[in-house]
Protein backbone atom coordinates (compact mmCIF):
# COMPACT_ATOMS: atom_id res chain seq x y z
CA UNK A 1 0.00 0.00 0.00
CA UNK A 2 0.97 3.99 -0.54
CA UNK A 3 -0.06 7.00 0.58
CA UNK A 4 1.25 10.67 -0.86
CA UNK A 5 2.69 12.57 2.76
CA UNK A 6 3.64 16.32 3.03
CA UNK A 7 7.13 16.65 4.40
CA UNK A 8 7.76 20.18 3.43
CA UNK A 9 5.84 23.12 3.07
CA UNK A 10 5.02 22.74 -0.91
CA UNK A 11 6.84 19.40 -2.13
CA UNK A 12 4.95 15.90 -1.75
CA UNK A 13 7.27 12.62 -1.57
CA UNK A 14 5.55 9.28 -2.34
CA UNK A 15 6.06 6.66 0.75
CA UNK A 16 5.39 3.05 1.09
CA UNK A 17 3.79 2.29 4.45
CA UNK A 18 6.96 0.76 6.00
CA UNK A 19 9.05 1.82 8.61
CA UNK A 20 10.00 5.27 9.12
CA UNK A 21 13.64 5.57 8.28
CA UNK A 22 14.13 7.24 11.46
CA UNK A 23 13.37 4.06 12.60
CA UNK A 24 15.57 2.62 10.60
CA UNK A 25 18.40 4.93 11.59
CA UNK A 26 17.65 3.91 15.14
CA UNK A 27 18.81 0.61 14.83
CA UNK A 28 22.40 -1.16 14.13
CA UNK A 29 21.55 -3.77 12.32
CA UNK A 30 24.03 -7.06 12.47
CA UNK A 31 26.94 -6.11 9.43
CA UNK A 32 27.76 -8.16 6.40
CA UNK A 33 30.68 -9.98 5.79
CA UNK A 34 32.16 -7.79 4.65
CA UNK A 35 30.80 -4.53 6.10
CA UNK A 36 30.70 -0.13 5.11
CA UNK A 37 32.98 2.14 7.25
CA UNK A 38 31.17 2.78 10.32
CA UNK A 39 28.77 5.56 9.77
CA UNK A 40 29.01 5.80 5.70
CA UNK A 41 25.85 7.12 5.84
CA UNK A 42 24.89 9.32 8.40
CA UNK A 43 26.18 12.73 7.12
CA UNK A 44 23.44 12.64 4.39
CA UNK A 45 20.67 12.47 7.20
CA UNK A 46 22.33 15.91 8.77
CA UNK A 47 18.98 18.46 8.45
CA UNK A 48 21.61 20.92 8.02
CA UNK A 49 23.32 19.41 4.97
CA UNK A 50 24.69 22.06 2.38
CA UNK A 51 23.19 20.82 -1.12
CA UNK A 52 25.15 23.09 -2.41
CA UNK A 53 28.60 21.35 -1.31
CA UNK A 54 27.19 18.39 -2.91
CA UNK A 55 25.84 19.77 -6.30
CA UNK A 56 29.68 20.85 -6.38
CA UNK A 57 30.79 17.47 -6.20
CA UNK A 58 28.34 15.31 -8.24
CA UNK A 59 27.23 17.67 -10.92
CA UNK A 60 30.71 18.63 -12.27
CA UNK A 61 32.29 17.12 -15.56
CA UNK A 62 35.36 16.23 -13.32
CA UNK A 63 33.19 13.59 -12.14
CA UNK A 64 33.65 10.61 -13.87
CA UNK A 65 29.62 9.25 -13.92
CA UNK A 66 29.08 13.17 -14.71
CA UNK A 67 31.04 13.54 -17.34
CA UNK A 68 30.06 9.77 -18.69
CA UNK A 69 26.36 10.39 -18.41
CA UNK A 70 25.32 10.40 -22.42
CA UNK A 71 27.21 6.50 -22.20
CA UNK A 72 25.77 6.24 -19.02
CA UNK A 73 22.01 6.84 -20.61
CA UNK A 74 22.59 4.65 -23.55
CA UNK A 75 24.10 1.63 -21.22
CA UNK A 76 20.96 1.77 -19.69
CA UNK A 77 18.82 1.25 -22.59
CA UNK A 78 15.63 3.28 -21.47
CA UNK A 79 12.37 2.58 -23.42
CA UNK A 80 9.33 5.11 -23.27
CA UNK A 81 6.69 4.51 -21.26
CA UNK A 82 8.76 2.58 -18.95
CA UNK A 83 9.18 3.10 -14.77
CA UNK A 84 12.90 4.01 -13.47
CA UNK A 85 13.84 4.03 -9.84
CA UNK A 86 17.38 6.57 -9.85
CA UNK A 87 18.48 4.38 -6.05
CA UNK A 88 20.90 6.87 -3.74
CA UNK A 89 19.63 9.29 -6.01
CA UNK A 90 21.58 12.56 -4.05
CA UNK A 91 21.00 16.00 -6.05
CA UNK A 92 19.16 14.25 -8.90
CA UNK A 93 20.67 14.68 -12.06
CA UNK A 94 20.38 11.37 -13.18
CA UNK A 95 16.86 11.14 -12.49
CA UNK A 96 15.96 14.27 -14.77
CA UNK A 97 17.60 12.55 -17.13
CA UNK A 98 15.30 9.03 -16.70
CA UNK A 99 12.59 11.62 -16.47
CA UNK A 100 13.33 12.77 -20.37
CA UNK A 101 14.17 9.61 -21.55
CA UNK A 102 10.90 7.42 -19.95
CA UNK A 103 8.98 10.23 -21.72
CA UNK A 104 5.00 11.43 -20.89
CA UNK A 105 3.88 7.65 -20.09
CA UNK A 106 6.76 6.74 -18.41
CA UNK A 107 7.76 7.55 -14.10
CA UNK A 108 10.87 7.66 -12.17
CA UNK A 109 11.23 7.66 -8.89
CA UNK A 110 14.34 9.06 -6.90
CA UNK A 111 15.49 7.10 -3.69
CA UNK A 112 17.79 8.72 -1.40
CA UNK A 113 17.93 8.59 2.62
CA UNK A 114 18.56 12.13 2.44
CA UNK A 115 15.44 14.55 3.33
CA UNK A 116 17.68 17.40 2.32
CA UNK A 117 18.50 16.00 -1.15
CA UNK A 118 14.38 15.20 -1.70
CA UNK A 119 13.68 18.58 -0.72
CA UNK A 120 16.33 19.98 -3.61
CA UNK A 121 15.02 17.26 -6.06
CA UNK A 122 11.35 18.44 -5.30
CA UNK A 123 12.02 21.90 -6.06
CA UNK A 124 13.96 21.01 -9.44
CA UNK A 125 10.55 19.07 -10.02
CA UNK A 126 8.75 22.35 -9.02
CA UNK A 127 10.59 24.32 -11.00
CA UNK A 128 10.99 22.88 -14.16
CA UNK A 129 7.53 21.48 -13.97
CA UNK A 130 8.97 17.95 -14.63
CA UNK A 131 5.87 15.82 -14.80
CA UNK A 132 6.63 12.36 -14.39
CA UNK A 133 9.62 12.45 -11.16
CA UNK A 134 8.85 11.57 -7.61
CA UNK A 135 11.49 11.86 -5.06
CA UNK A 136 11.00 8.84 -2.78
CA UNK A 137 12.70 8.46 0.96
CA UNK A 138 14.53 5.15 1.22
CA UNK A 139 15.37 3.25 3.99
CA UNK A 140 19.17 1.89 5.09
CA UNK A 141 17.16 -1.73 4.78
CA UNK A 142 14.99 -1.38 1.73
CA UNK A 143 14.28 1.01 -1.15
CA UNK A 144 10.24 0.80 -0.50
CA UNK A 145 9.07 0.55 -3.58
CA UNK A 146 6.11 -2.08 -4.74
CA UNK A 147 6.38 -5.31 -5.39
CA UNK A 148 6.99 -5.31 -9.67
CA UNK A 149 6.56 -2.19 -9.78
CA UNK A 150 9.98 -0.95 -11.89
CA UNK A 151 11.38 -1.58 -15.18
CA UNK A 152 14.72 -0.22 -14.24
CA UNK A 153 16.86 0.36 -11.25
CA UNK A 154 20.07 2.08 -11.50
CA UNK A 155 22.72 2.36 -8.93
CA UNK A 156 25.44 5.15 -9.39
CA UNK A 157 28.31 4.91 -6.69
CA UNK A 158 25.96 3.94 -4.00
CA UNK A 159 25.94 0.09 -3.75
CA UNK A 160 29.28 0.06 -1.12
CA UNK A 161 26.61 2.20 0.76
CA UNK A 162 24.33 -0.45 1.61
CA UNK A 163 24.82 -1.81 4.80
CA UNK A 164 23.09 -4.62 4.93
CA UNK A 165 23.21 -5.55 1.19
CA UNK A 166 21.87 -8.67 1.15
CA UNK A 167 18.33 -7.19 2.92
CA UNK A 168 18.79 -4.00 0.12
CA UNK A 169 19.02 -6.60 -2.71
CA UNK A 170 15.82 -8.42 -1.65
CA UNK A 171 13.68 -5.08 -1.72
CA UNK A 172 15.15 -4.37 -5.15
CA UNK A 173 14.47 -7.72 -6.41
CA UNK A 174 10.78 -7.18 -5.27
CA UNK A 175 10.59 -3.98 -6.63
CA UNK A 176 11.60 -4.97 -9.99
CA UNK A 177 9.21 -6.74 -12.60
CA UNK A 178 10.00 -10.30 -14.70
CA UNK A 179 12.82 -9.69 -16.48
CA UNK A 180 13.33 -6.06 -15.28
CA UNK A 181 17.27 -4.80 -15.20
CA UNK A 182 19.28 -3.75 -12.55
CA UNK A 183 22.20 -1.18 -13.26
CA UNK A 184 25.41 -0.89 -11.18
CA UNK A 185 27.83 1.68 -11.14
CA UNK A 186 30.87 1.85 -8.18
CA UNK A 187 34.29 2.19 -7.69
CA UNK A 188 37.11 -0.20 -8.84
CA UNK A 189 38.77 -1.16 -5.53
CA UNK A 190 41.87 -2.84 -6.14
CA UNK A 191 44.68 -2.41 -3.46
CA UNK A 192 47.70 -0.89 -4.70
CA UNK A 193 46.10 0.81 -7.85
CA UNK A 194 42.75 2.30 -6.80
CA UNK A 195 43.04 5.63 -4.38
CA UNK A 196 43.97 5.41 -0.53
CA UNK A 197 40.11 6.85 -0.34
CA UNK A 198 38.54 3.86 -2.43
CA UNK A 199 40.03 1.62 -0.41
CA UNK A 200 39.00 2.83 2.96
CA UNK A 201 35.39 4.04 1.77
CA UNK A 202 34.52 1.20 -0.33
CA UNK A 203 34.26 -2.03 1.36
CA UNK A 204 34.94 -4.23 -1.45
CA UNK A 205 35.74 -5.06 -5.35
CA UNK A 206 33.61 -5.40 -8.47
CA UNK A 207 34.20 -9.38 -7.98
CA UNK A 208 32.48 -9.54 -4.55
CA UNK A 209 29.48 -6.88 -5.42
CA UNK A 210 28.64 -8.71 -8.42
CA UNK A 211 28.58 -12.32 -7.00
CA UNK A 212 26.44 -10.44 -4.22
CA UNK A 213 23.93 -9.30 -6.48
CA UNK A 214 24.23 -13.02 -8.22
CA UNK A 215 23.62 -14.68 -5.21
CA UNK A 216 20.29 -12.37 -4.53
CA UNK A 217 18.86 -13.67 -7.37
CA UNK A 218 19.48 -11.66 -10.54
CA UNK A 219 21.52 -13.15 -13.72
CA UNK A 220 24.75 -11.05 -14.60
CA UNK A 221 24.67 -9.35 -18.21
CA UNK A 222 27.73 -7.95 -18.92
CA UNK A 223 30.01 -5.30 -18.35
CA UNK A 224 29.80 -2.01 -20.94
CA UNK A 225 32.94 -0.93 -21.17
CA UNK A 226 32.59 3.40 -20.76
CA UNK A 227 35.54 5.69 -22.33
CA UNK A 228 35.18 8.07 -19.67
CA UNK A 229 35.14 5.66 -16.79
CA UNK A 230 37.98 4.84 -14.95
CA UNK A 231 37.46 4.80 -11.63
CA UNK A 232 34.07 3.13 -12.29
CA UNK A 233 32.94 0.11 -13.83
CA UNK A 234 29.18 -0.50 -14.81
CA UNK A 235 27.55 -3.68 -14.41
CA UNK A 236 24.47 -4.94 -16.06
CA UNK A 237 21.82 -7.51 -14.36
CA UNK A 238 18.09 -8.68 -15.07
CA UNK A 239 15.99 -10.33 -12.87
CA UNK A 240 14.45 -14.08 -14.28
């Protein structure tokens, strides 16, 4: 079940009657095998985050998945008409994207844990009167979306985020329909090449996320290969 729920003054965010994140944020959950950094996550649920810091990270061509998005878009192989969930969707620019691509009979929906990032996604929605874009607030457990209710979910640097991946994985495997696809993007993190930050921030290599996702259920594509990526490596799955 749904229900539309005012969390600021003029923007709307669609919620799926599960647990309030704060509830979510409340509890440590038992880690993964292999697990985040302690508290990965919690600067994005700061009320007082500064969107613009952010928008001065992710929305800059010196960003690799920036700078890669036209490859990016076509790697993802968006029909019209179809529904696109953007997951750890931060300031957004991805999911305007989906929102132009999936056309007037198409939806996306933009997943972050961040209130702060929905409320600058809802007034890009606002502003540009962009139809067919809801921002939607995730949980550190689940992305609370429907049962088969997606055609597409990407994931752009945000899978070494989930802390209890194997939980996240199930909700995304509900959420997608038969033969839905599931798009990864993270870091390459191979000791003594990738950065001294990759290593300490991301918890583990392309090998391990990927027999992860395998494991959860979903059959592994292929890898696209992306000029502009080299830091990143994108991964493509469909569900059965």
């Amino acid at each position: 079940m749904m229900k539309w729920v005012t969390l600021t003054s003029a923007w709307l965010y669609w919620i799926v009657s599960l647990p309030a994140i704060a509830d979510d944020a409340a509890v440590v959950a038992p880690p993964s095998a292999v697990t985040s950094p302690s508290g990965i996550n919690q600067q994005f649920l700061d009320p007082e985050l500064d969107v613009a810091e952010w928008l001065g990270r992710f929305e800059v061509e010196s960003r690799e998945v920036y700078a890669a998005r036209d490859a990016v878009l076509r790697a993802c192989q968006i029909q019209q008409g179809e529904q696109v969930a953007d997951i750890g969707a931060g300031t957004g620019f991805y999911s305007r994207l989906f929102s132009q691509t999936v056309g007037p009979d198409g939806w996306v929906f933009a997943v972050d844990i961040s209130l702060r990032f929905l409320e600058h996604i809802g007034k890009r929605v606002e502003e540009e009167k962009i139809p067919n874009l809801t921002p939607v607030i995730g949980g550190f457990t689940s992305i609370r979306l429907p049962p088969d209710s997606v055609d597409l979910i990407f994931i752009c640097d945000t899978y070494h985020h989930f802390e209890q991946p194997q939980k996240t994985l199930e909700s995304i495997y509900s959420a997608l329909r038969s033969g839905g696809r599931l798009i990864v993007i993270d870091f390459e993190r191979i000791p003594g090449v990738s950065r001294p930050f990759i290593l300490e921030h991301v918890r583990a290599g392309k090998a391990e996320f990927r027999n992860e996702i395998v494991e959860s259920g979903f059959r592994f594509v292929d890898e696209v290969q992306i000029d502009e990526l080299e830091e990143n490596y994108l991964l493509r799955f469909r569900k059965p």
